[in-house]
C-alpha atoms as a PDB file:
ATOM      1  CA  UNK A   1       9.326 -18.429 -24.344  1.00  0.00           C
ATOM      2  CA  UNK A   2       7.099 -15.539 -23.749  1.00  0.00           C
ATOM      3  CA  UNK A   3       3.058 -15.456 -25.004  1.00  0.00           C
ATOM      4  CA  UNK A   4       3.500 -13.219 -27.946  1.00  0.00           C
ATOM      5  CA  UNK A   5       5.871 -15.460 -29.162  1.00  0.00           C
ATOM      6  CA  UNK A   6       4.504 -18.885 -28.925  1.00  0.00           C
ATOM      7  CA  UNK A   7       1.132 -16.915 -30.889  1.00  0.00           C
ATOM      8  CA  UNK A   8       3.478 -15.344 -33.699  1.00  0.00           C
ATOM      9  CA  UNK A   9       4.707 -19.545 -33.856  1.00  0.00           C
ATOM     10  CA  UNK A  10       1.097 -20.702 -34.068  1.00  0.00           C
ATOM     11  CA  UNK A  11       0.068 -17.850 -36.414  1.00  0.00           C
ATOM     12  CA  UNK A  12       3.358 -18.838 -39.043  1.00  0.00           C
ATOM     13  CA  UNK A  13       1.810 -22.498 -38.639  1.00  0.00           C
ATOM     14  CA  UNK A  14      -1.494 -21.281 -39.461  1.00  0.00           C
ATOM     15  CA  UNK A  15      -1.835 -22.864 -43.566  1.00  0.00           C
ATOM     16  CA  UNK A  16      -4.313 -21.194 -46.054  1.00  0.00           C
ATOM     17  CA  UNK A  17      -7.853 -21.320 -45.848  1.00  0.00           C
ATOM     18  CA  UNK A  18      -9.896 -20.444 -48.770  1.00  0.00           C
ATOM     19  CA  UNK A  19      -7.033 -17.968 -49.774  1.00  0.00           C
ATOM     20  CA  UNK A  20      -7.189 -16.309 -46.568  1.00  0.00           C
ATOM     21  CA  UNK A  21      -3.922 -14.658 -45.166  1.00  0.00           C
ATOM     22  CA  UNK A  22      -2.519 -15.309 -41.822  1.00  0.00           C
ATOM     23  CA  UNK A  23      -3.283 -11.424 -41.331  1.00  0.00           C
ATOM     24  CA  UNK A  24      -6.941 -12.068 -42.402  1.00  0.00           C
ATOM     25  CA  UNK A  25      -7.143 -15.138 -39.740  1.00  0.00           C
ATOM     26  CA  UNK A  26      -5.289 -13.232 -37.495  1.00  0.00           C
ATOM     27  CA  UNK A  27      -7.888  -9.900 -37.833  1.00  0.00           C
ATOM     28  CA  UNK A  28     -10.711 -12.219 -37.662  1.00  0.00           C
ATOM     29  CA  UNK A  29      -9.465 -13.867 -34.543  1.00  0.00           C
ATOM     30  CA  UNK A  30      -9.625 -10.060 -33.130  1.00  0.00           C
ATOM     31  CA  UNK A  31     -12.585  -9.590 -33.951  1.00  0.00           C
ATOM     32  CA  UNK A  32     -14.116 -12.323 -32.681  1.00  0.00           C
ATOM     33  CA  UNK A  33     -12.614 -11.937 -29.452  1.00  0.00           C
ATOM     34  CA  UNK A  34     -13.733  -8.149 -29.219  1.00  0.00           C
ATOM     35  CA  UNK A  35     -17.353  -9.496 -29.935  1.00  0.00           C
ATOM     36  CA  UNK A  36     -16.883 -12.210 -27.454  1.00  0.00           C
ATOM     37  CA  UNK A  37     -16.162  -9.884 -24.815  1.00  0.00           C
ATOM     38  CA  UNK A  38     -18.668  -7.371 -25.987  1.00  0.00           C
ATOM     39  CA  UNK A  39     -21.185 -10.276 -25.594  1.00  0.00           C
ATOM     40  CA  UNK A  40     -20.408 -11.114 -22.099  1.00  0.00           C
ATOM     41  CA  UNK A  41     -20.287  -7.723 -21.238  1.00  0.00           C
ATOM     42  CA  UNK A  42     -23.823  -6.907 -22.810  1.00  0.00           C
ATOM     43  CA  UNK A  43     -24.869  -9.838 -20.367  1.00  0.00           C
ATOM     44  CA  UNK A  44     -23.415  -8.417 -17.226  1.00  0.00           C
ATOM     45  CA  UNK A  45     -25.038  -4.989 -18.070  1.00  0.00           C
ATOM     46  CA  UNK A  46     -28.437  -6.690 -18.118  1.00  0.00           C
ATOM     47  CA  UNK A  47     -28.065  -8.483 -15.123  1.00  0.00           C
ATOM     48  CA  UNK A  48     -27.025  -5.461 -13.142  1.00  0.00           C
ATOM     49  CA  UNK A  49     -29.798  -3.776 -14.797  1.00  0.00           C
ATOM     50  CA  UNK A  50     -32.922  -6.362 -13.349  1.00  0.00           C
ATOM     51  CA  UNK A  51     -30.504  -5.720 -10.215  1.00  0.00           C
ATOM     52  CA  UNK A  52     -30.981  -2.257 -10.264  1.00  0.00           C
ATOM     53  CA  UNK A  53     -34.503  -2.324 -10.853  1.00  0.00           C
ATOM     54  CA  UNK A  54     -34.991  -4.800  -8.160  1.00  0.00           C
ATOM     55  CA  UNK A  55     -32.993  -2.951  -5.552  1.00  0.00           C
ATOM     56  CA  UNK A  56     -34.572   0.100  -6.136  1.00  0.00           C
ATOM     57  CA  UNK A  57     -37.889  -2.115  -5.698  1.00  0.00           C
ATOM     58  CA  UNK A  58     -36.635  -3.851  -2.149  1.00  0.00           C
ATOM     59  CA  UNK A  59     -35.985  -0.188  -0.789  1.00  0.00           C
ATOM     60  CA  UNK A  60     -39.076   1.253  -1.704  1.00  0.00           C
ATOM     61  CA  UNK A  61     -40.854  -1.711  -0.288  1.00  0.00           C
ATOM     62  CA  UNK A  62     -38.740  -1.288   3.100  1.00  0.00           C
ATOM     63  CA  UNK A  63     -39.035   2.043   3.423  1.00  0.00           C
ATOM     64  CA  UNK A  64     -42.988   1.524   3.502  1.00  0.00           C
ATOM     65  CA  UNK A  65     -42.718  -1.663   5.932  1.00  0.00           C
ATOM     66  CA  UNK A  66     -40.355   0.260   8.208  1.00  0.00           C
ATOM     67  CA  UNK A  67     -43.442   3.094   8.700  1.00  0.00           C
ATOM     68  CA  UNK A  68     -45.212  -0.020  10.034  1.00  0.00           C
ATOM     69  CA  UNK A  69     -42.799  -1.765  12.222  1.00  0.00           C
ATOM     70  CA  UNK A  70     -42.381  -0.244  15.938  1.00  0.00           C
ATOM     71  CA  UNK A  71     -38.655  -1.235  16.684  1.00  0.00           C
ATOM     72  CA  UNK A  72     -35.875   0.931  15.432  1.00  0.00           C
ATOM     73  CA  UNK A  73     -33.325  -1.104  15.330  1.00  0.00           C
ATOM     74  CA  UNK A  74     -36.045  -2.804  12.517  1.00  0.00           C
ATOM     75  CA  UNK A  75     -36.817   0.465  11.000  1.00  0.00           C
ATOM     76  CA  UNK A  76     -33.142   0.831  10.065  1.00  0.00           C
ATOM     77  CA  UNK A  77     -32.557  -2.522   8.589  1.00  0.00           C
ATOM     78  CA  UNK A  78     -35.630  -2.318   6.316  1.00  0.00           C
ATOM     79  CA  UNK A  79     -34.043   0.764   4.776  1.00  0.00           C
ATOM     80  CA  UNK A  80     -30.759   0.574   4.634  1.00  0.00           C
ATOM     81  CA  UNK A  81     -30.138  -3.117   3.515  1.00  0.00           C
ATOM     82  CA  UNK A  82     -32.013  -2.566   0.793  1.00  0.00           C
ATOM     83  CA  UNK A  83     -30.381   0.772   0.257  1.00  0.00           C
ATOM     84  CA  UNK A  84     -26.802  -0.871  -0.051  1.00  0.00           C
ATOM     85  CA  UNK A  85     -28.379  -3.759  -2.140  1.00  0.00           C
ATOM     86  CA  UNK A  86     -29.881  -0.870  -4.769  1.00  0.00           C
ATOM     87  CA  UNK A  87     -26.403   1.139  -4.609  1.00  0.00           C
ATOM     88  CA  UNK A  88     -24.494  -1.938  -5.584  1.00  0.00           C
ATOM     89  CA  UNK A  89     -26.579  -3.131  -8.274  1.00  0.00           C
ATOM     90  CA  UNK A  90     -26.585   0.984  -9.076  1.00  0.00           C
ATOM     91  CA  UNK A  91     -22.837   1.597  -9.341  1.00  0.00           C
ATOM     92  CA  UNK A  92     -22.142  -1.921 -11.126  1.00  0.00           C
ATOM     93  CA  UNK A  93     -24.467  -0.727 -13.485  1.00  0.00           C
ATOM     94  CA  UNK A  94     -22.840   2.604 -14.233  1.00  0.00           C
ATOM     95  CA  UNK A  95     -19.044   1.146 -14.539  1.00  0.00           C
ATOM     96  CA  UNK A  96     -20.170  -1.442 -16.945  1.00  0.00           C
ATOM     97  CA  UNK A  97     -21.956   1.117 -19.077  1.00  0.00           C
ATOM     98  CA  UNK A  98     -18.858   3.356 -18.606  1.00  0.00           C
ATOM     99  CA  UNK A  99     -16.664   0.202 -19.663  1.00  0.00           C
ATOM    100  CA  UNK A 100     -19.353  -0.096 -22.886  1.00  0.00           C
ATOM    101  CA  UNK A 101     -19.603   3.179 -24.090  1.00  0.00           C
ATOM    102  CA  UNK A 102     -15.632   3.758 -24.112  1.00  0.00           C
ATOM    103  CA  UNK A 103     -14.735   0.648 -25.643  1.00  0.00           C
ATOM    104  CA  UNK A 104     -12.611  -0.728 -22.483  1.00  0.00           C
ATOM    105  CA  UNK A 105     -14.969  -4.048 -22.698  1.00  0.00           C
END
């Protein structure tokens, strides 16, 4: 049997509750699940976002270490690891707002 059906046989065992319809439960169940998603999505956004703001941190704090250090090879890894760190965190950051702001959540 495929999914949709075995939910349209669940929803037609679905009895009354408080007088509400199966098309009430079934909206609410929606809706629910839209906020549930929106939830977990709110989360990721602030995660990426103390990401972000870390990152951005970590580079700034390399890029002052590397004008100390005397090795190159040094100099180069204290900027760009925490360069690729802060894009990550930085393009995460953008898709999930993108994902937010369009409704794709």
């Amino acid at each position: 049997m495929r999914r949709w059906q075995q939910i349209k046989e669940r929803m037609g065992k679905l009895k009354m509750i408080d007088g509400a319809t199966k098309d009430d439960i079934s909206r609410w169940n929606y809706h629910y699940n839209e906020y549930e998603k929106y939830k977990k999505y709110r989360t990721k956004l602030k995660i990426f976002t103390y990401g972000f703001y870390i990152g951005m941190t970590l580079w700034m704090c390399g890029m002052v270490t590397s004008m100390i250090v005397e090795n190159l090879v040094v100099k180069i890894l204290l900027i760009f690891i925490p360069l690729a760190i802060y894009h990550f965190f930085t393009i995460g950051k953008g898709i999930i707002e993108d994902k937010i702001k369009k409704g794709r959540y």
